[in-house]
C-alpha atoms as a PDB file:
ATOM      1  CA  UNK A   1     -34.742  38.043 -73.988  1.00  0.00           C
ATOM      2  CA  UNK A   2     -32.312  35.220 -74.630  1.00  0.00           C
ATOM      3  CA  UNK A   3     -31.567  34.031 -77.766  1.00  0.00           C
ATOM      4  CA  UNK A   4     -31.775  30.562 -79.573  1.00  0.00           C
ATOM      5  CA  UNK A   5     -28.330  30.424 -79.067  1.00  0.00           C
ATOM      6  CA  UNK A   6     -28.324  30.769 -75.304  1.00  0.00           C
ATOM      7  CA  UNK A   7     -31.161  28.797 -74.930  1.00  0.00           C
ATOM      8  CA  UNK A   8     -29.562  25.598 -76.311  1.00  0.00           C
ATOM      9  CA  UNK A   9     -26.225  26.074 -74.279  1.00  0.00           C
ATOM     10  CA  UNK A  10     -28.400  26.172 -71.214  1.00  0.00           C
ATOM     11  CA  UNK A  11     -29.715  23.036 -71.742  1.00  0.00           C
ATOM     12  CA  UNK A  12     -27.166  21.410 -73.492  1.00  0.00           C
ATOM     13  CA  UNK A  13     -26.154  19.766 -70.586  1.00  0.00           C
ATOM     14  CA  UNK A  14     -29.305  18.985 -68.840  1.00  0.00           C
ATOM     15  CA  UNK A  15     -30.864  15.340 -69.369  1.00  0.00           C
ATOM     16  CA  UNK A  16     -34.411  16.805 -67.393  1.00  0.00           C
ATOM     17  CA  UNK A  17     -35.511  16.147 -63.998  1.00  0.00           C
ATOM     18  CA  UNK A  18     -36.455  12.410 -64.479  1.00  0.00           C
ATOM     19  CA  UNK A  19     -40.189  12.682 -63.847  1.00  0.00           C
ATOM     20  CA  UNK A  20     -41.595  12.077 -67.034  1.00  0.00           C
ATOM     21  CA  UNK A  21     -42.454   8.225 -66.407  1.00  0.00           C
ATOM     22  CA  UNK A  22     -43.872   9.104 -62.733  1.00  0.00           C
ATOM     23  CA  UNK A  23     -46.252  11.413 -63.645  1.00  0.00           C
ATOM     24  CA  UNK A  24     -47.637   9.356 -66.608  1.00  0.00           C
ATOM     25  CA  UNK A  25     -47.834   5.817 -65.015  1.00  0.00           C
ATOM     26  CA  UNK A  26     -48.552   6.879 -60.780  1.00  0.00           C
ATOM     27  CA  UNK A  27     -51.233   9.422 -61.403  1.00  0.00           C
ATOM     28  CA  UNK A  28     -52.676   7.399 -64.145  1.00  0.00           C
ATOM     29  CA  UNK A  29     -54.018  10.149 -66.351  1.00  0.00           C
ATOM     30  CA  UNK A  30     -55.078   6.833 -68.271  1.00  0.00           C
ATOM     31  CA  UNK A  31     -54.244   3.575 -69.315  1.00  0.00           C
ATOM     32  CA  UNK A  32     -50.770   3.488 -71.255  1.00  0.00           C
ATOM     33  CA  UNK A  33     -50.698   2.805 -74.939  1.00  0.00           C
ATOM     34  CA  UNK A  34     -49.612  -0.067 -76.682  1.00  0.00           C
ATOM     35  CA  UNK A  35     -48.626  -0.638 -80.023  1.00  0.00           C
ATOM     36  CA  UNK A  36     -49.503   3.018 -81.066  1.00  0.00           C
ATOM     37  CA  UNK A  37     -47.982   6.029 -82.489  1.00  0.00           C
ATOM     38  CA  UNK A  38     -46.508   8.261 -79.773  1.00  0.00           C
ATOM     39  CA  UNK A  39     -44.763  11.624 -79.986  1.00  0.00           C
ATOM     40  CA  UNK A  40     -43.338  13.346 -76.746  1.00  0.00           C
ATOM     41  CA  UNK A  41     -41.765  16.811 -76.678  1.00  0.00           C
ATOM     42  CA  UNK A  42     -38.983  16.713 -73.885  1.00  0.00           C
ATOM     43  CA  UNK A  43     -38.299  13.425 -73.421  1.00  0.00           C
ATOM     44  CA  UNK A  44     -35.216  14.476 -70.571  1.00  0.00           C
ATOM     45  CA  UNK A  45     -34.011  10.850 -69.285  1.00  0.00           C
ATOM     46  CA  UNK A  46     -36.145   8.666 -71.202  1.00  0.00           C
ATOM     47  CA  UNK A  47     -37.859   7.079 -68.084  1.00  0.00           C
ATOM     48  CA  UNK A  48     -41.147   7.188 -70.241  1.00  0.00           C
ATOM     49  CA  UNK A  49     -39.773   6.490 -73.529  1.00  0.00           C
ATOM     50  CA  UNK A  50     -38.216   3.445 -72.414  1.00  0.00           C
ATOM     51  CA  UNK A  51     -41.481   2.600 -70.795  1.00  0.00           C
ATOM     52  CA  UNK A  52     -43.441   3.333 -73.973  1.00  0.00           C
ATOM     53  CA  UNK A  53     -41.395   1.485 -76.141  1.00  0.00           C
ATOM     54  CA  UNK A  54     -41.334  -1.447 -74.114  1.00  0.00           C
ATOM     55  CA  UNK A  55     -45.226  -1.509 -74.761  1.00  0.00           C
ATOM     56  CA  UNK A  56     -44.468  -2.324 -78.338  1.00  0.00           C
ATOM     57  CA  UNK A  57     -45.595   1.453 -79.552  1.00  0.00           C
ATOM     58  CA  UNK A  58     -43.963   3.560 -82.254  1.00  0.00           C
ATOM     59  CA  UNK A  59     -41.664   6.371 -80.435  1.00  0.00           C
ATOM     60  CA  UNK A  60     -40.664   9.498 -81.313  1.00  0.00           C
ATOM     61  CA  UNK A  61     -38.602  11.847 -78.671  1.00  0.00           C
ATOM     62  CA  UNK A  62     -37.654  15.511 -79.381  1.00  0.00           C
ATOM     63  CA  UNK A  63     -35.404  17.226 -76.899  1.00  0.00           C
ATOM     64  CA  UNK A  64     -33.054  20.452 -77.164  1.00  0.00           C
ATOM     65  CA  UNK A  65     -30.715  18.506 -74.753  1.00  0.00           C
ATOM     66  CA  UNK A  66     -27.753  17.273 -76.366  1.00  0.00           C
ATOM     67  CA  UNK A  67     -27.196  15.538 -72.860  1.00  0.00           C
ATOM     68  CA  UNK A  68     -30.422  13.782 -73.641  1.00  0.00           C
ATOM     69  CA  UNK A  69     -29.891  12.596 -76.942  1.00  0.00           C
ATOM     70  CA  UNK A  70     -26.330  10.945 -75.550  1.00  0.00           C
ATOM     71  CA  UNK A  71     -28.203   9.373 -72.562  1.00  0.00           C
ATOM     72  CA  UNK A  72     -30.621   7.450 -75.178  1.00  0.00           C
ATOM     73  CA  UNK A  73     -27.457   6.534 -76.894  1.00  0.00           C
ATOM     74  CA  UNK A  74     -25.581   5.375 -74.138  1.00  0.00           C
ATOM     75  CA  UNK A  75     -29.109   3.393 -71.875  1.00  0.00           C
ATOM     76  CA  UNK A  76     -29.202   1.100 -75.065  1.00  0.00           C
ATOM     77  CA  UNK A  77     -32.878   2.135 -76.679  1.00  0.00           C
ATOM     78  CA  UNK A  78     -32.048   4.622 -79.167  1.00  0.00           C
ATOM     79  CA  UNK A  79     -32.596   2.790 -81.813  1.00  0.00           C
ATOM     80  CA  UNK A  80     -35.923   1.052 -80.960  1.00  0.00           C
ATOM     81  CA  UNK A  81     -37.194   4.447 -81.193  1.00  0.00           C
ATOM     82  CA  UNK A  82     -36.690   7.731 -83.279  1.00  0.00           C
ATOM     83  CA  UNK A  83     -34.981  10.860 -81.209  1.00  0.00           C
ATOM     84  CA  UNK A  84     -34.121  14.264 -82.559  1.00  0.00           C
ATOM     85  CA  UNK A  85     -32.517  17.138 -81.157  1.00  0.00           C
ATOM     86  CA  UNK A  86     -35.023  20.124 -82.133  1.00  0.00           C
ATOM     87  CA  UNK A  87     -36.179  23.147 -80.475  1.00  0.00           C
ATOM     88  CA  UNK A  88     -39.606  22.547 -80.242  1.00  0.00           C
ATOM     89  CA  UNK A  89     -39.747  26.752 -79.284  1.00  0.00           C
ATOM     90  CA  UNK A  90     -38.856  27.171 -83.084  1.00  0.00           C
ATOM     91  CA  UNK A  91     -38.409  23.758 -85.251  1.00  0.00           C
ATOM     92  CA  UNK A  92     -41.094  22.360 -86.801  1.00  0.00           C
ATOM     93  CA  UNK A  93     -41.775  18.682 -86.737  1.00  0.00           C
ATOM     94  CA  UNK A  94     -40.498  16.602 -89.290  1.00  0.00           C
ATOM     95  CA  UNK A  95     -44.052  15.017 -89.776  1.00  0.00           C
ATOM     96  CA  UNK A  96     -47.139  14.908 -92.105  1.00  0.00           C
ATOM     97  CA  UNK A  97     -50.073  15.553 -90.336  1.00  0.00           C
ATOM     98  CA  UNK A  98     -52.087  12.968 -88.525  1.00  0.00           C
ATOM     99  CA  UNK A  99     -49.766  10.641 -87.828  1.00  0.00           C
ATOM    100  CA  UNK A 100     -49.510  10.127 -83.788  1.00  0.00           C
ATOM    101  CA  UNK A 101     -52.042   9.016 -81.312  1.00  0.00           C
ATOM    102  CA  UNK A 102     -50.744   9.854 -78.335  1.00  0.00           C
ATOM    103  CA  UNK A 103     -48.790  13.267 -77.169  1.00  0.00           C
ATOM    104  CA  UNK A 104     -46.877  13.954 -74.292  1.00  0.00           C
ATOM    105  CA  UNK A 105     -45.118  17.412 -73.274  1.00  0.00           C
ATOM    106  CA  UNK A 106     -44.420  16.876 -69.271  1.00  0.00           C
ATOM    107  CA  UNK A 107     -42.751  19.485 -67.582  1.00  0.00           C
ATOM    108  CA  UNK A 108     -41.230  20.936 -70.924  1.00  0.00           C
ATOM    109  CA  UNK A 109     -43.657  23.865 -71.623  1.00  0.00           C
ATOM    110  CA  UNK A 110     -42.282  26.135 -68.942  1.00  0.00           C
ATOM    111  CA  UNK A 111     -38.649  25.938 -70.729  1.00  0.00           C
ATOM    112  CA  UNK A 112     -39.993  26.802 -74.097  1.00  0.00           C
ATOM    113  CA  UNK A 113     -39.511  30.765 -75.202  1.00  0.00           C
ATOM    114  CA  UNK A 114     -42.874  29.954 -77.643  1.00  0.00           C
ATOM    115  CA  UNK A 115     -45.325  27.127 -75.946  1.00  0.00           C
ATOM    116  CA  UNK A 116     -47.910  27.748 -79.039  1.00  0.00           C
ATOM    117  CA  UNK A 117     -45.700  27.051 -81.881  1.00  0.00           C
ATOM    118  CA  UNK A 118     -45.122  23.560 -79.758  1.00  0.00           C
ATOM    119  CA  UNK A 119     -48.527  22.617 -79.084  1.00  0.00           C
ATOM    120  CA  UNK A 120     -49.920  23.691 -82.490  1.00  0.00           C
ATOM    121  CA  UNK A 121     -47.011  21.585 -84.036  1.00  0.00           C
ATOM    122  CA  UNK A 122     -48.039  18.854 -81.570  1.00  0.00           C
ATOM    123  CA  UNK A 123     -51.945  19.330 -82.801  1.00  0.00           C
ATOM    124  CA  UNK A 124     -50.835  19.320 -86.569  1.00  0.00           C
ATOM    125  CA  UNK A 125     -49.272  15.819 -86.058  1.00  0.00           C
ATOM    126  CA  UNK A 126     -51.821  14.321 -83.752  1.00  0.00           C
ATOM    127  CA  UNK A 127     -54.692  12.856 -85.146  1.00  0.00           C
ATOM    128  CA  UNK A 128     -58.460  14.094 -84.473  1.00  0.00           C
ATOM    129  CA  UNK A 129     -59.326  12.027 -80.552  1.00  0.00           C
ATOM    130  CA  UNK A 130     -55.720  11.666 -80.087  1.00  0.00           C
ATOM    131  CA  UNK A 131     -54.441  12.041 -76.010  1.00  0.00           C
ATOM    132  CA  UNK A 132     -52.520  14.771 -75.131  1.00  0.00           C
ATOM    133  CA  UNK A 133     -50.789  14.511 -71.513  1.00  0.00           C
ATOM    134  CA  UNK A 134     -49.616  17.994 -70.321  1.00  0.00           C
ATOM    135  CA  UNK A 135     -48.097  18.813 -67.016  1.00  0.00           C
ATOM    136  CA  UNK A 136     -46.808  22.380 -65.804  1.00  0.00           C
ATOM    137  CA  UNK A 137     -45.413  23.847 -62.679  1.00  0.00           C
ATOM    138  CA  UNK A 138     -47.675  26.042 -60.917  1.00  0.00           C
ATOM    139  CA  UNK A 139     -46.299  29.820 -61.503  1.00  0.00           C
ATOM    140  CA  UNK A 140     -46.111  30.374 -57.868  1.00  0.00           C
ATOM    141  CA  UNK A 141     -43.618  27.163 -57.416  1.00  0.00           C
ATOM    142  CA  UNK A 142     -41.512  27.722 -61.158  1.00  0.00           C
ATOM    143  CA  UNK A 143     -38.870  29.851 -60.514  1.00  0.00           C
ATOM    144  CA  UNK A 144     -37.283  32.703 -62.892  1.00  0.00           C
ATOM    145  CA  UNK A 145     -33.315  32.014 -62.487  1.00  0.00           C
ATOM    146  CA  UNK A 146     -31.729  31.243 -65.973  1.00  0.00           C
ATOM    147  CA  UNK A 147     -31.263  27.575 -66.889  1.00  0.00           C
ATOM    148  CA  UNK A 148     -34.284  26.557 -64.573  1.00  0.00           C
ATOM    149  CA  UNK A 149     -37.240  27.741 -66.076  1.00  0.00           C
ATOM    150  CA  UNK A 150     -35.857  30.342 -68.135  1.00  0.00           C
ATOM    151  CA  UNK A 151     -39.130  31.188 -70.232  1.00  0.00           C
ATOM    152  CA  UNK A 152     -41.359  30.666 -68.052  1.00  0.00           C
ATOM    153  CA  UNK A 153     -44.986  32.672 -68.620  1.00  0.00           C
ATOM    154  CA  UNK A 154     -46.512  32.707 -65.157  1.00  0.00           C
ATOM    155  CA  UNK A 155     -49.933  33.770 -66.271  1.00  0.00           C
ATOM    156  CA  UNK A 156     -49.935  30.949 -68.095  1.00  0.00           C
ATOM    157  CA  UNK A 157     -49.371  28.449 -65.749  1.00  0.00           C
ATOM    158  CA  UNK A 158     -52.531  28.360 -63.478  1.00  0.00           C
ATOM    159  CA  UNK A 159     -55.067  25.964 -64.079  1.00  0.00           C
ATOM    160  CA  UNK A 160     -58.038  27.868 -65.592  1.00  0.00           C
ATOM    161  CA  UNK A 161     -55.534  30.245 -67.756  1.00  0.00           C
ATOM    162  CA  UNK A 162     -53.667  26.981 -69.318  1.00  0.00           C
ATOM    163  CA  UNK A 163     -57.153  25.615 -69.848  1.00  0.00           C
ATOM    164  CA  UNK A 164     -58.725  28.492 -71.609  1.00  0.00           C
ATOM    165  CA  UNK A 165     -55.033  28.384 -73.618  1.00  0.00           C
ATOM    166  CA  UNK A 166     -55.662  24.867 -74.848  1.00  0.00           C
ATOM    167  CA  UNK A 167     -59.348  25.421 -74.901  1.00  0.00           C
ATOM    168  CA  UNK A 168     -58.435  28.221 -77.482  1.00  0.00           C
ATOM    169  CA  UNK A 169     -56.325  25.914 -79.531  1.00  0.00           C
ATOM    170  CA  UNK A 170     -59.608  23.225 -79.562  1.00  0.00           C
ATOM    171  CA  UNK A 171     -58.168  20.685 -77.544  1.00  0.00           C
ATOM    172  CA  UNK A 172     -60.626  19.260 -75.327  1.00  0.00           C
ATOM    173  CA  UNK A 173     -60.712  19.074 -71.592  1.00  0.00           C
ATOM    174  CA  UNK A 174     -60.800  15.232 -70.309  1.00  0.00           C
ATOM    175  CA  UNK A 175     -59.358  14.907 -66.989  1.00  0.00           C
ATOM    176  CA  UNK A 176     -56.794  17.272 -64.202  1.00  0.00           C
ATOM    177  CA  UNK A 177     -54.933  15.897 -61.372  1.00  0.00           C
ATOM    178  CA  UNK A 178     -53.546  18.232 -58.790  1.00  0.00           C
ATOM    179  CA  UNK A 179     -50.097  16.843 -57.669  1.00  0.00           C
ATOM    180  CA  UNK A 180     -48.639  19.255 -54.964  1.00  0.00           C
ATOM    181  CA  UNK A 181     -46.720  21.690 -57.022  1.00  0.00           C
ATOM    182  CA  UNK A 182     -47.698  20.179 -60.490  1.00  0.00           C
ATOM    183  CA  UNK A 183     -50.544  21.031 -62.990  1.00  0.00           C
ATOM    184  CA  UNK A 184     -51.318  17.459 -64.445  1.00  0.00           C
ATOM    185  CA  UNK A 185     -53.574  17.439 -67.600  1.00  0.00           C
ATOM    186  CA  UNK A 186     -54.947  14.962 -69.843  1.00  0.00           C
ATOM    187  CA  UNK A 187     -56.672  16.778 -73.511  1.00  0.00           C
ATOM    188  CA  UNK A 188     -58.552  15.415 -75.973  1.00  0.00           C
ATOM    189  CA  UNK A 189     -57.018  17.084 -79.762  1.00  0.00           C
ATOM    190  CA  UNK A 190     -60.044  18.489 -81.925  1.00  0.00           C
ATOM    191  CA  UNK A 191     -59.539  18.597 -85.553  1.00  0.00           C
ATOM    192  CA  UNK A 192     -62.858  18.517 -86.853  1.00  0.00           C
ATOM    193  CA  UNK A 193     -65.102  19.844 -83.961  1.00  0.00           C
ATOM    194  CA  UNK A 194     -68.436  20.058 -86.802  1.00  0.00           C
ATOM    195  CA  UNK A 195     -67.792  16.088 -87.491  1.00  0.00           C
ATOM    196  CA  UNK A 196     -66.938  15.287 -83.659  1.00  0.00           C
ATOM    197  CA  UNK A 197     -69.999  16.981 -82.834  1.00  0.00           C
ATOM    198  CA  UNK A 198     -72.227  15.278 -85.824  1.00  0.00           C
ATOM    199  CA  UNK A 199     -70.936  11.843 -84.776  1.00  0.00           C
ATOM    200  CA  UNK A 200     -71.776  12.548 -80.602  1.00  0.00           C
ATOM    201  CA  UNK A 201     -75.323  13.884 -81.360  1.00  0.00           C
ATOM    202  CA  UNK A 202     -76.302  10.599 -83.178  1.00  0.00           C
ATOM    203  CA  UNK A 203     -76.104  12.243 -86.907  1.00  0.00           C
ATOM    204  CA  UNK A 204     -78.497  14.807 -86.130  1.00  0.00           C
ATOM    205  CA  UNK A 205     -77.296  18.034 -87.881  1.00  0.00           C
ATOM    206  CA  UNK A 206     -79.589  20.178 -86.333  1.00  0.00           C
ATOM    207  CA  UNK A 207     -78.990  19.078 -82.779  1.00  0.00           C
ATOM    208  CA  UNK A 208     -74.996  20.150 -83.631  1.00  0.00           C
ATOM    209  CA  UNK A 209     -73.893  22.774 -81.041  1.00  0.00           C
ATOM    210  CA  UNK A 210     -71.037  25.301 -81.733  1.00  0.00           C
ATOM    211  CA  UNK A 211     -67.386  24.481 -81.945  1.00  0.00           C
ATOM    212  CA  UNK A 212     -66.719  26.187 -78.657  1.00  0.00           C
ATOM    213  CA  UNK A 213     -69.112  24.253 -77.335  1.00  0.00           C
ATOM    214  CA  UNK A 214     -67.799  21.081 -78.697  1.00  0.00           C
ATOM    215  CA  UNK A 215     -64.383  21.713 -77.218  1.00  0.00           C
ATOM    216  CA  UNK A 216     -65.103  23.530 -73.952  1.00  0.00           C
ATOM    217  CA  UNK A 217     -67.380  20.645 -73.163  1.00  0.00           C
ATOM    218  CA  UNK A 218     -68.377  21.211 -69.239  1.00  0.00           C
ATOM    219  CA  UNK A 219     -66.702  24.703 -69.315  1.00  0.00           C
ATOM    220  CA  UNK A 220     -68.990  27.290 -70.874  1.00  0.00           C
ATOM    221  CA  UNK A 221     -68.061  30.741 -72.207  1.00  0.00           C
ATOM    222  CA  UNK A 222     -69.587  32.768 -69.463  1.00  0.00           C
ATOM    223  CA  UNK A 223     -67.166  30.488 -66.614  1.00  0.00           C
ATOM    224  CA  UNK A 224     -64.123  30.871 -68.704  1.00  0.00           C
ATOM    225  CA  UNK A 225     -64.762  34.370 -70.188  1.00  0.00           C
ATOM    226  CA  UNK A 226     -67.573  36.193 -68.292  1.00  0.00           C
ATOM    227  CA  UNK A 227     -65.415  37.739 -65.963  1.00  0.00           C
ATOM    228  CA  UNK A 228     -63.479  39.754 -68.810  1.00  0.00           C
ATOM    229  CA  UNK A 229     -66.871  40.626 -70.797  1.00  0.00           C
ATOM    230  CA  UNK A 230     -68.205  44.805 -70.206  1.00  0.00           C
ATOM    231  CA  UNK A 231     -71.152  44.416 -72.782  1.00  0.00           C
ATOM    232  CA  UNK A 232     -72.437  48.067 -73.535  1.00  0.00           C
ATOM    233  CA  UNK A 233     -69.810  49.234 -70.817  1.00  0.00           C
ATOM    234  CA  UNK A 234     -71.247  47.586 -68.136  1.00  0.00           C
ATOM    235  CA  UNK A 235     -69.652  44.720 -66.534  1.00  0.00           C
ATOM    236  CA  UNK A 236     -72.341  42.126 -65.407  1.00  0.00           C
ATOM    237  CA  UNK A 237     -70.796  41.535 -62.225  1.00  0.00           C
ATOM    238  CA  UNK A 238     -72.068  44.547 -61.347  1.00  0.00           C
ATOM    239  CA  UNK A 239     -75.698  43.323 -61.836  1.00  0.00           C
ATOM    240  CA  UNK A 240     -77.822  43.922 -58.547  1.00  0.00           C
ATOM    241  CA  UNK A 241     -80.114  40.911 -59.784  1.00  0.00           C
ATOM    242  CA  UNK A 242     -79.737  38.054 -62.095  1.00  0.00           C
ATOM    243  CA  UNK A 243     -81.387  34.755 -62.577  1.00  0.00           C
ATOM    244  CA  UNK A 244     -81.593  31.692 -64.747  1.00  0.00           C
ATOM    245  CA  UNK A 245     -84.752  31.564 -67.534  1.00  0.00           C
ATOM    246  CA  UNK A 246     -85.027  28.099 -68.115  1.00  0.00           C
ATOM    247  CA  UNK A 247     -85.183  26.878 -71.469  1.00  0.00           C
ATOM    248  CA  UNK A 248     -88.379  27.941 -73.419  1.00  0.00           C
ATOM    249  CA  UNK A 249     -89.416  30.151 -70.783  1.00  0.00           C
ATOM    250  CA  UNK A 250     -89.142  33.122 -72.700  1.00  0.00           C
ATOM    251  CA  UNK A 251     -90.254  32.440 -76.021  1.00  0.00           C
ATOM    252  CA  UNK A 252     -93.233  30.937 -74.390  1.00  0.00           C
ATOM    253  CA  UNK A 253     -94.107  34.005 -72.485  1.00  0.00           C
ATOM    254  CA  UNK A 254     -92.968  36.658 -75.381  1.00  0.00           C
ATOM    255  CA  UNK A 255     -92.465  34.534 -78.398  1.00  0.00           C
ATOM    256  CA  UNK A 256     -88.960  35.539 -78.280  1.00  0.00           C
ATOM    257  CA  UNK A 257     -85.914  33.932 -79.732  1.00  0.00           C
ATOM    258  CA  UNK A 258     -82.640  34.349 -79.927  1.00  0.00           C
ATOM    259  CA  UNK A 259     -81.413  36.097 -83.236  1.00  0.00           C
ATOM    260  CA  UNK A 260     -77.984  34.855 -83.415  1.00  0.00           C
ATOM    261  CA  UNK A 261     -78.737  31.154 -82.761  1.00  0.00           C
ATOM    262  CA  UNK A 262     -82.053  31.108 -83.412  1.00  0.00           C
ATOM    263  CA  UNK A 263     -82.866  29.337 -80.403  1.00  0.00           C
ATOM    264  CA  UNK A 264     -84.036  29.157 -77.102  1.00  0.00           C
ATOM    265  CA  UNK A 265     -82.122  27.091 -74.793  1.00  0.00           C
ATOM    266  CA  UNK A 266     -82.480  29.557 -71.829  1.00  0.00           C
ATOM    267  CA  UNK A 267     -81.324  33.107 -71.095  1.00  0.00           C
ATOM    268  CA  UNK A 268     -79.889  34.684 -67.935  1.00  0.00           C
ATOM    269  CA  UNK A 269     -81.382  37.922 -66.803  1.00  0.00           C
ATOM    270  CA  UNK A 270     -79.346  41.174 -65.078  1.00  0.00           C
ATOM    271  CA  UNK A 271     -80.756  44.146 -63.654  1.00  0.00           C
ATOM    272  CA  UNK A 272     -78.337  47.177 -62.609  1.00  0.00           C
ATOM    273  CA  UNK A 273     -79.188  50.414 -60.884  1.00  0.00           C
ATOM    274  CA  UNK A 274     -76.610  52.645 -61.938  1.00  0.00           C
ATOM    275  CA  UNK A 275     -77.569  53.309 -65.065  1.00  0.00           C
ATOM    276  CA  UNK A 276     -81.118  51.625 -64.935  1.00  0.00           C
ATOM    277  CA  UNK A 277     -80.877  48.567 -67.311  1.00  0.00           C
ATOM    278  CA  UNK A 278     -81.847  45.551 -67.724  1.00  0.00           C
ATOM    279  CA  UNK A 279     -80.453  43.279 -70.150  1.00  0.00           C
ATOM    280  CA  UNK A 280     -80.700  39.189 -70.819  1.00  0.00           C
ATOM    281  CA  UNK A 281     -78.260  37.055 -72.241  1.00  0.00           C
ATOM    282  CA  UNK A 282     -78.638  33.973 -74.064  1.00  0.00           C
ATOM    283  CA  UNK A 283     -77.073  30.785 -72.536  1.00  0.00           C
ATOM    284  CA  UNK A 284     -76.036  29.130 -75.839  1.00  0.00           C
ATOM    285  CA  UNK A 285     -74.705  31.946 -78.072  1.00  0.00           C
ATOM    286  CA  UNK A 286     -73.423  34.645 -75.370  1.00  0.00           C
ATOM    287  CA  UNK A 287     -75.268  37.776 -77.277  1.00  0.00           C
ATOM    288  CA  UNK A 288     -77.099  40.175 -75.290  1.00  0.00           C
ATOM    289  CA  UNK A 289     -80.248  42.097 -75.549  1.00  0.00           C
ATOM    290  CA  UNK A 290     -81.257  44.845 -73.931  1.00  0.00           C
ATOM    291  CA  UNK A 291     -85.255  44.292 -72.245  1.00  0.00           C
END
């Protein structure tokens, strides 16, 4: 495992790949800022900084590159924004919370020895609806060799395991562009999922859905985690039958309800052979019951 130490005199000469601006402004994960608060973790050549700050916003750049701090010296716009040499693996940001608007991390996360100290600092300084632009190499495509993506988690870098990550860490999915070799995604940050949720459902507490919910938004728990659940040591894949109970269905025909949620919203049923058993699960809450 390298060290802090080694990890800064790998990159202490690198200035990044120069792809930052590219990825932002010719996939158009959405319209640029202007005149807003914008943080971005890696800023490597400062193709997107410049562009940023040339839309009148408020920029801050973090980069463990000494060559990249010297390169905003030396292109002339270092002091139209703010740009500090952190570790973003380790340093935490020199920020109250709620400050920025916008986030950007693009092509950085693979470098970083601990990705969820840097987003969670990111998430602590973004405010609640603020845009977070992510893009990763996919794992196949990264590389291991030192000094190229030297902490990279492979795992990590596929598209439904970096979206359950995030998902995890309540930032919302909004939008994914597959660019060739590049995982391109644009987040929505989460800080109050119970108020986000209030405000979207017209004020209605009782029509509020769970947090999950809330930040998952299309994805629900059985398509990110159904795959990994062995309720009662069986593993529903193994189900011989299942179907969809639409909502109602069941408490109309038995009068039951859900105990955890209280509701019906619709349950999916399994049957197995081997044991005998057959078991329903509710479709808001996950729980299971056994018929």
């Amino acid at each position: 495992m390298l060290t802090d130490k080694d990890i800064k005199k790998i990159y202490k000469g690198e200035r990044g790949i120069g792809c930052n601006y590219t990825l932002f402004t010719r996939f158009q994960l959405y319209e640029a800022p202007e005149r807003s608060r914008c943080i971005e973790i890696g800023f490597g050549q400062g193709e997107l900084a410049r562009y940023l700050i040339e839309k009148g916003n408020y920029y801050v750049g973090i980069d463990c590159g000494e060559a990249s701090i010297r390169g905003a010296i030396e292109d002339g716009f270092f002091e139209k924004g703010i740009f500090l040499y952190m570790d973003a693996s380790n340093d935490n940001l020199p920020f109250l919370d709620d400050i920025f608007e916008h986030g950007f991390c693009l092509e950085t996360l693979e470098h970083l020895a601990n990705p969820i100290h840097a987003i969670l600092e990111l998430k602590r300084v973004l405010v609640h609806g603020a845009r977070l632009s992510i893009s990763v190499p996919k794992y196949e495509l990264a590389g291991y060799e030192s000094g190229t993506h030297a902490h990279v988690y492979p795992g990590l870098l596929t598209k439904e395991n970096f979206t359950r990550f995030m998902i995890q860490l309540y930032f919302k999915p909004v939008k994914y562009i597959d660019i060739g070799g590049t995982h391109l995604f644009l987040f929505e940050n989460i800080k109050n999922a119970e108020s986000y949720a209030f405000k979207e459902r017209g004020g209605n507490e009782e029509k509020q859905p769970n947090i999950f919910r809330v930040v998952a938004g299309n994805y629900s728990e059985h398509e990110l985690y159904g795959h990994l659940g062995v309720p009662n040591l069986i593993n529903l894949y193994d189900a011989v039958e299942r179907k969809e109970i639409p909502a109602g269905e069941l408490e109309k025909q038995t009068g039951f309800k859900c105990k955890s949620c209280g509701a019906d919203r619709g349950f999916i049923y399994f049957r197995f052979e081997n044991p005998p058993r057959e078991l329903y699960m509710c479709k808001d809450c996950r729980r299971i019951y056994k018929k």
